[in-house]
Protein backbone atom coordinates (compact mmCIF):
# COMPACT_ATOMS: atom_id res chain seq x y z
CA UNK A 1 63.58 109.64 88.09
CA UNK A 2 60.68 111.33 90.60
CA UNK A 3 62.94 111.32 93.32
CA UNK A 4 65.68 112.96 91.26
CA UNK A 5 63.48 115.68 90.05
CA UNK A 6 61.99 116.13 93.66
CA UNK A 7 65.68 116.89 94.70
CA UNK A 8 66.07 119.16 91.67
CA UNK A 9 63.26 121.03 92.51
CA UNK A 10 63.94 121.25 96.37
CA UNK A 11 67.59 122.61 95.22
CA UNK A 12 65.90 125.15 93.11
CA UNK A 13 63.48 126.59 95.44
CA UNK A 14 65.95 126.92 97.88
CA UNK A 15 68.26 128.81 95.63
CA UNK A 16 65.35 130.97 94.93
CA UNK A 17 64.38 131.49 98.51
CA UNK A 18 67.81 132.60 99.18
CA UNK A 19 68.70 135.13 96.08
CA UNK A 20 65.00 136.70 97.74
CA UNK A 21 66.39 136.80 101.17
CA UNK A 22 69.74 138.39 100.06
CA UNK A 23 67.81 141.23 97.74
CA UNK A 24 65.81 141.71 100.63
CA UNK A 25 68.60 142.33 102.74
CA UNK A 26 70.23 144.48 100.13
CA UNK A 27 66.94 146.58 99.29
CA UNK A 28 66.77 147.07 103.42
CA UNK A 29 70.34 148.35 103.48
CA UNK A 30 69.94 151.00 100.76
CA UNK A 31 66.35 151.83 101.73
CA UNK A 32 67.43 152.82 105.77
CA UNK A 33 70.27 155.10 103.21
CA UNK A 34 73.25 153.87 105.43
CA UNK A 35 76.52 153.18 103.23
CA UNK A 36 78.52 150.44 104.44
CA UNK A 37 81.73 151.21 106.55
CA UNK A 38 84.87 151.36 104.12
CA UNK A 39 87.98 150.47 105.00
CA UNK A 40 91.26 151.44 102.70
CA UNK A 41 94.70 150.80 102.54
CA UNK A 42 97.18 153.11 101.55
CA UNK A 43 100.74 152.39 101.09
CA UNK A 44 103.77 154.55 100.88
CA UNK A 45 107.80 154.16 100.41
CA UNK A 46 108.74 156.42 102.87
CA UNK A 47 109.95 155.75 106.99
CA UNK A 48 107.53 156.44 109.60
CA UNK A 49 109.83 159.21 110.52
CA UNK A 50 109.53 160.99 106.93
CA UNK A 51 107.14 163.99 105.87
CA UNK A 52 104.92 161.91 103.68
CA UNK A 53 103.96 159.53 106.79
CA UNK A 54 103.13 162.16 108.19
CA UNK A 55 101.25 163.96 105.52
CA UNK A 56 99.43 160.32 105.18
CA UNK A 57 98.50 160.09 108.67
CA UNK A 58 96.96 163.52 108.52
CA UNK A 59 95.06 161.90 105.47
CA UNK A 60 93.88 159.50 107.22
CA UNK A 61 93.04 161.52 110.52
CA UNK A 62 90.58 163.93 107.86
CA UNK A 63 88.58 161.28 106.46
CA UNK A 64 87.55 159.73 109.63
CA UNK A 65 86.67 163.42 110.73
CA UNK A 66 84.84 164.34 107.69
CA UNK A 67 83.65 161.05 106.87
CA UNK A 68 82.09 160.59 110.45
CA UNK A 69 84.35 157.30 111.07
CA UNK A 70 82.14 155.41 107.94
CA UNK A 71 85.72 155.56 105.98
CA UNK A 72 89.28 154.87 107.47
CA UNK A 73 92.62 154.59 105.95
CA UNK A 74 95.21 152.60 107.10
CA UNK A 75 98.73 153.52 106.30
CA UNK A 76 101.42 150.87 105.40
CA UNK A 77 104.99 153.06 105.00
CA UNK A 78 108.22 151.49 104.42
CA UNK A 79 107.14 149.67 100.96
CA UNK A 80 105.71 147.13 103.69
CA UNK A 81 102.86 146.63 101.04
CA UNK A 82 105.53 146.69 97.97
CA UNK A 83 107.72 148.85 95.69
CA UNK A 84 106.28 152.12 94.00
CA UNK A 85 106.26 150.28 90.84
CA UNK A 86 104.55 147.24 92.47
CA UNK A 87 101.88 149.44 94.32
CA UNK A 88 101.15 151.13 90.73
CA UNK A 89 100.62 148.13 89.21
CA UNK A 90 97.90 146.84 92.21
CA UNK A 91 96.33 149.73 91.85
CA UNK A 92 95.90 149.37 87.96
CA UNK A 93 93.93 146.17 88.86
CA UNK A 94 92.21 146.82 91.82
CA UNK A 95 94.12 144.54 94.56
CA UNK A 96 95.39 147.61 96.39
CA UNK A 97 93.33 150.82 97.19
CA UNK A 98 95.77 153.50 97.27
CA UNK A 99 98.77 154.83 97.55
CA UNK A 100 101.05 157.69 97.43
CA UNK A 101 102.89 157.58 94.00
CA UNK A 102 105.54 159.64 92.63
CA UNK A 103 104.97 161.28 89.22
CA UNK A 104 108.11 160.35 88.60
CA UNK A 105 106.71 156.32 88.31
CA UNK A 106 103.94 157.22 86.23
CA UNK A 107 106.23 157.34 82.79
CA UNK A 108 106.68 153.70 82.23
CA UNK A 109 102.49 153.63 81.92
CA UNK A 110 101.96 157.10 81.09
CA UNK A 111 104.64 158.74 79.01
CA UNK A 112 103.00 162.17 79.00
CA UNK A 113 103.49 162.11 82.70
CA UNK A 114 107.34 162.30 82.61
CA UNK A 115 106.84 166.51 81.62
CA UNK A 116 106.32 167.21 84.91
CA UNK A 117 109.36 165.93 86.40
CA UNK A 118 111.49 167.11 83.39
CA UNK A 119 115.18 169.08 85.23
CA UNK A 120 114.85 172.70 85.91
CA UNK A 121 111.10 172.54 85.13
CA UNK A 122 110.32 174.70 88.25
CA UNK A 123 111.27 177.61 89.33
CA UNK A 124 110.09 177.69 92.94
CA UNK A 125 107.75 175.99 95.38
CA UNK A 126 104.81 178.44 94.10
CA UNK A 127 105.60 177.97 90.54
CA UNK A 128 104.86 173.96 91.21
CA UNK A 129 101.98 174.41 93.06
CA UNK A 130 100.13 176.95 90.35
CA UNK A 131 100.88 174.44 87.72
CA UNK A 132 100.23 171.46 89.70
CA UNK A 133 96.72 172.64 91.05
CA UNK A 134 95.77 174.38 87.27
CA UNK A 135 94.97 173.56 84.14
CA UNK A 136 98.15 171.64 83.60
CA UNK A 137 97.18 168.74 86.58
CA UNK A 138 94.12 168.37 85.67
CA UNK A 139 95.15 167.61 82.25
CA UNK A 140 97.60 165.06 83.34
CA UNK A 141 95.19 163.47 86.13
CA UNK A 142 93.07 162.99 83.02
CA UNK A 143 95.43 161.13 80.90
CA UNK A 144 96.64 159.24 84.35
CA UNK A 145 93.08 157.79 84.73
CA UNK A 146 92.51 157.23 80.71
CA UNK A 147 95.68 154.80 80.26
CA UNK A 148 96.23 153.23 83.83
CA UNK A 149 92.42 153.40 85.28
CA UNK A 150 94.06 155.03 88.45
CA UNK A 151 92.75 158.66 89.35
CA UNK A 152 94.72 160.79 91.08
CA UNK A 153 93.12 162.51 94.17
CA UNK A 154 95.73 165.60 94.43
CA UNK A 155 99.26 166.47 93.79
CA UNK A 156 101.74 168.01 96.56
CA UNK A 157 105.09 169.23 96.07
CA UNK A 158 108.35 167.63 97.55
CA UNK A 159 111.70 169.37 98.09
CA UNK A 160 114.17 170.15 95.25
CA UNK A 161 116.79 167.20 94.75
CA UNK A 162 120.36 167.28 94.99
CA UNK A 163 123.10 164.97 94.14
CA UNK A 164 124.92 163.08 96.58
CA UNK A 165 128.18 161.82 96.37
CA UNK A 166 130.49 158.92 98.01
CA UNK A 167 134.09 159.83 96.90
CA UNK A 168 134.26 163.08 94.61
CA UNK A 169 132.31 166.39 94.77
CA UNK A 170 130.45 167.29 92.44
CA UNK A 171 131.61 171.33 91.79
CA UNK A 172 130.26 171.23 88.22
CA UNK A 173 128.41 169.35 85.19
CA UNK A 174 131.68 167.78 84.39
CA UNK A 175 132.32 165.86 87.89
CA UNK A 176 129.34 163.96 86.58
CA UNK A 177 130.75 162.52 83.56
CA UNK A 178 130.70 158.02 84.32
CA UNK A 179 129.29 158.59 88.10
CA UNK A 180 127.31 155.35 88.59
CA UNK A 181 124.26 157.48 90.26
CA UNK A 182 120.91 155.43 91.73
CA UNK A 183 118.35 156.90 90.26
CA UNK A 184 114.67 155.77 90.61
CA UNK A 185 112.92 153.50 88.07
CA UNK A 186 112.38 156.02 85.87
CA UNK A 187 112.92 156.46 82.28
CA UNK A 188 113.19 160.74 82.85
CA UNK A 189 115.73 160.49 85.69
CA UNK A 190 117.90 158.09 83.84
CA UNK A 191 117.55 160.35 80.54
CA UNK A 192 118.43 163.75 82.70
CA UNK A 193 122.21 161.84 84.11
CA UNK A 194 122.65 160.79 80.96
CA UNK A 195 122.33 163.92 79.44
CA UNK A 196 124.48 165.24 82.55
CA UNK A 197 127.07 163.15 81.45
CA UNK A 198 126.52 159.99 84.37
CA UNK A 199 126.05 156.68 84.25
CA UNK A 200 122.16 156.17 85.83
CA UNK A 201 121.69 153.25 87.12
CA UNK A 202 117.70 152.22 88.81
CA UNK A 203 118.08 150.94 92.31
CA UNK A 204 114.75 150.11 94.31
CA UNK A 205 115.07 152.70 97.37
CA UNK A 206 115.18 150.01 99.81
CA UNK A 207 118.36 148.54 97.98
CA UNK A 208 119.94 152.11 98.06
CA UNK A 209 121.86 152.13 101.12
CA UNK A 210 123.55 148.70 100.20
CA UNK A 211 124.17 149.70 96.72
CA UNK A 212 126.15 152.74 98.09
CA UNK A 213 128.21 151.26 100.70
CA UNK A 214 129.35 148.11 98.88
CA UNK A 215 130.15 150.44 95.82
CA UNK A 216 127.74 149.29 92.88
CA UNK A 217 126.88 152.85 92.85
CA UNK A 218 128.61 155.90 93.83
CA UNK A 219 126.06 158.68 94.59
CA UNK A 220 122.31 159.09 94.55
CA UNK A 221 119.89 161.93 94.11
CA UNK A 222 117.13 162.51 96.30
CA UNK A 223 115.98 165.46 98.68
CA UNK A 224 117.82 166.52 101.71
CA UNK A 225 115.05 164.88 104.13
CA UNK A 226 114.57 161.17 102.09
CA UNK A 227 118.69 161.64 102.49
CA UNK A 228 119.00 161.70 106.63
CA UNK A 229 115.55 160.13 106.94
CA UNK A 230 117.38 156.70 105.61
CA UNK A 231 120.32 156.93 107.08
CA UNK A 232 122.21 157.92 103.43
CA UNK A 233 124.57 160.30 105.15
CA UNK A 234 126.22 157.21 106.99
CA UNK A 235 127.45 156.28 103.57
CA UNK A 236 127.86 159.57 101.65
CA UNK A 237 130.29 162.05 102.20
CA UNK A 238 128.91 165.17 99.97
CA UNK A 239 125.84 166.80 99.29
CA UNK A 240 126.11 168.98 96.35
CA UNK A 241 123.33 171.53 95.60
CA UNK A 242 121.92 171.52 92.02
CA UNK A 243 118.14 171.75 92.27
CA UNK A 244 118.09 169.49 89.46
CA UNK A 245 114.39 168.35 90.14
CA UNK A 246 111.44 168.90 92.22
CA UNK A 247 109.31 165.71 91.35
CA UNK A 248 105.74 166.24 92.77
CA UNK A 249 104.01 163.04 94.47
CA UNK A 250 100.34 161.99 94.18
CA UNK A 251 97.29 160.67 96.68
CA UNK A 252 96.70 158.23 93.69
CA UNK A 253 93.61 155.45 94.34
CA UNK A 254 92.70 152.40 92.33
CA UNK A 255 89.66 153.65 90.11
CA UNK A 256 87.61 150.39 90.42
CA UNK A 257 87.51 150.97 94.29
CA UNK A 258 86.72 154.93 93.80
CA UNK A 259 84.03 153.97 91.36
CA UNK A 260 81.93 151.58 94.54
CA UNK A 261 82.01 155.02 96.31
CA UNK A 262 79.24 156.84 96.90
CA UNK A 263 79.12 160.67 95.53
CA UNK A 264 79.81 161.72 98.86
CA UNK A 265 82.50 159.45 99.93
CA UNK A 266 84.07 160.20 96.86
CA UNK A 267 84.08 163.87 97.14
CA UNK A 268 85.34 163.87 101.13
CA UNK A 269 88.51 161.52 99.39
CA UNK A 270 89.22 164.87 97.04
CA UNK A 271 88.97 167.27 99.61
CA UNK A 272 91.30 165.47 102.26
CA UNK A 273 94.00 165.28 99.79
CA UNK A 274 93.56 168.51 99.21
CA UNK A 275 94.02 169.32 102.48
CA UNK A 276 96.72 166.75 103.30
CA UNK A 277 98.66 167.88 100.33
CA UNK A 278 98.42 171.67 101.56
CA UNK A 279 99.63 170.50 104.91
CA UNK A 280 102.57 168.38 102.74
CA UNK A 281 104.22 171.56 101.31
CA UNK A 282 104.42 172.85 104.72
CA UNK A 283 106.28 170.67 106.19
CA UNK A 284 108.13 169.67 102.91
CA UNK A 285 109.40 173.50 103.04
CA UNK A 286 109.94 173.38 106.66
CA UNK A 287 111.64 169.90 106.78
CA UNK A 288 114.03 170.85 104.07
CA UNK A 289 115.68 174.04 106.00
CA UNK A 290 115.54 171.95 109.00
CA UNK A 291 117.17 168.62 106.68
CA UNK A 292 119.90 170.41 105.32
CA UNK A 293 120.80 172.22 108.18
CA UNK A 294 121.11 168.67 109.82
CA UNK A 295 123.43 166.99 106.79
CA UNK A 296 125.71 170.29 106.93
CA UNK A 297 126.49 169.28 110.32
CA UNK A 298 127.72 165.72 109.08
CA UNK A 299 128.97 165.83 105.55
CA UNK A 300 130.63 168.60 103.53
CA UNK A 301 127.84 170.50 101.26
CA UNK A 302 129.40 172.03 97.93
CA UNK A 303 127.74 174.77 95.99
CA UNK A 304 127.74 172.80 92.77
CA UNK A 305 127.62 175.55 89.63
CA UNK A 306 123.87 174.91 88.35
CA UNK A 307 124.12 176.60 85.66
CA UNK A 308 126.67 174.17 84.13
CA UNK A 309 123.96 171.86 84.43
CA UNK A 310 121.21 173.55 83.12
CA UNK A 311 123.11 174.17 79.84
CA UNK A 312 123.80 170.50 79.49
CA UNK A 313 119.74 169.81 79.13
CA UNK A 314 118.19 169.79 76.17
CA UNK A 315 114.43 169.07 76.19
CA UNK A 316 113.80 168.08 73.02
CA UNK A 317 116.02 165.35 73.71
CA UNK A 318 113.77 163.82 75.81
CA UNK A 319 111.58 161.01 73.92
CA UNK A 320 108.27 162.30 75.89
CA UNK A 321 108.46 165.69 74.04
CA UNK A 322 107.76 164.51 70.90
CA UNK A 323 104.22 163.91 72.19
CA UNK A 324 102.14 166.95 71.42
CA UNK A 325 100.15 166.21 74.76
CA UNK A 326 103.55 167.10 76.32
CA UNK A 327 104.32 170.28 74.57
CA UNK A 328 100.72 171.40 75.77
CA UNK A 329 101.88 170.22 79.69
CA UNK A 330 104.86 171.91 79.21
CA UNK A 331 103.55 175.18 77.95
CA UNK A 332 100.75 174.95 80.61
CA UNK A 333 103.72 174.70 82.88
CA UNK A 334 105.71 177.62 81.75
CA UNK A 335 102.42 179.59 81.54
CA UNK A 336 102.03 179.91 84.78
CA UNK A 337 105.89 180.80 85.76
């Protein structure tokens, strides 16, 4: 009985001796006031060849500058690190640090969020960015973080989406009516081609190109560089213009890993997307003159009649509006028109 409580005792003190060692180690670290060297991953859908790589890259090139090297990001594109709707559900629970999401995925978690990529909602690239960059983001960023615990660093814009098509143009609203169109996994692009008269149908982007060219769906939506970028215009034959939607993407992180940042850290984070976003709608603007110019060249481009389209929308048919947090995101959109 001695012996065992020698042992016991031993074990304690030694347990003791170490917590002491490690506080001591700890108090030493934040007493010398030098934060620890963070390392983050951010993943993306997009090819290495596609204006949100680069807009990531630059991301991670203005951290390390501002940052001093004590934070780098490294950049997964290609859904090497999972689908959209995979990478918002690690960052909900903390097993992935960030990544560029799509307002359009936000909807299934965040309902409210499905206002801003609601057809014909913009009216131009400077529209977007006033409302994106106003009072109505910030309202939305709040909500974001509130039901999913992931805050959203910045917004940027992407180009205005157009339908493409594998067999028929698309000259008005009615050439729509029963096209099997991929849309993305969300609830507001598959209520918009209803309401155009198509058949939506949710395709994970990297099952796209197969989907098209074995005929489970035939046409997709998407801008003019996502289009060439993946090789779509092997297996389309028309790109018809209808502006439908500019959907605005995010530099989203996981909140849990934002909140072990320090002020500072955290505030460098804000100000690179900032900047990275900026930089985005540059080259989203540039890349979409150069994009379509590119697609002409290849398939036939039809000047679809928009307004036919526009007149088949009715917003109150959309299940988010019934939220009055929408109607305020909406207004706070239109405010600023």
């Amino acid at each position: 009985m001695n012996r065992t409580r020698s042992v016991l005792f031993v074990l304690t003190m030694l347990v003791l001796c170490f917590g002491l060692i490690v506080n001591g180690w700890s108090a030493g670290s934040q007493e010398g006031g030098e934060a620890k060297p963070v390392k983050l991953q951010l993943s993306h859908q997009m090819a290495a060849t596609h204006s949100i790589h680069q807009t990531t890259l630059r991301f991670a090139e203005l951290v390390e500058q501002k940052s001093g090297g004590a934070i780098t990001v490294e950049v997964f594109p290609s859904a090497s690190l999972g689908t959209e709707r995979e990478n918002l559900e690690a960052l909900k629970v903390g097993t992935l640090d960030m990544a560029i999401l799509a307002v359009e995925f936000y909807p299934a978690f965040v309902e409210e969020a499905g206002v801003f990529v609601l057809p014909f909602m913009y009216n131009s690239y400077e529209h977007q960015t006033r409302a994106l960059h106003g009072d109505a983001g910030k309202k939305l960023a709040e909500i974001i973080l509130a039901k999913t615990d992931v805050k959203v660093l910045s917004y940027y814009s992407l180009a205005f989406r157009h339908v493409f098509t594998t067999r028929e143009p698309v000259r008005s609203v009615q050439d729509l009516r029963g096209l099997k169109i991929r849309v993305p996994e969300s609830p507001t692009y598959v209520n918009t081609f209803r309401l155009l008269g198509a058949a939506p149908t949710p395709v994970a982007w990297g099952e796209t190109y197969t989907a098209l060219q074995t005929g489970v769906v035939g046409g997709l939506e998407n801008t003019p560089e996502s289009i060439y970028s993946a090789s779509m215009h092997e297996v389309v034959k028309y790109m018809n213009i209808t502006d439908h939607i500019s959907a605005p993407t995010t530099f989203s992180i996981s909140n849990s890993v934002y909140q072990k940042l320090s002020a500072e850290q955290q505030a460098i984070l804000i100000e690179c997307a900032e900047e990275a976003s900026a930089y985005g709608l540059e080259l989203t603007i540039r890349n979409d003159s150069e994009f379509r110019k590119k697609l002409a060249a290849i398939i036939e481009i039809i000047e679809t009649d928009k307004e036919s389209l526009r007149d088949a929308i009715n917003y109150d048919a959309f299940d988010v509006m019934r939220l009055s947090d929408a109607k305020e995101l909406k207004n706070l959109i239109d405010s600023v028109r």
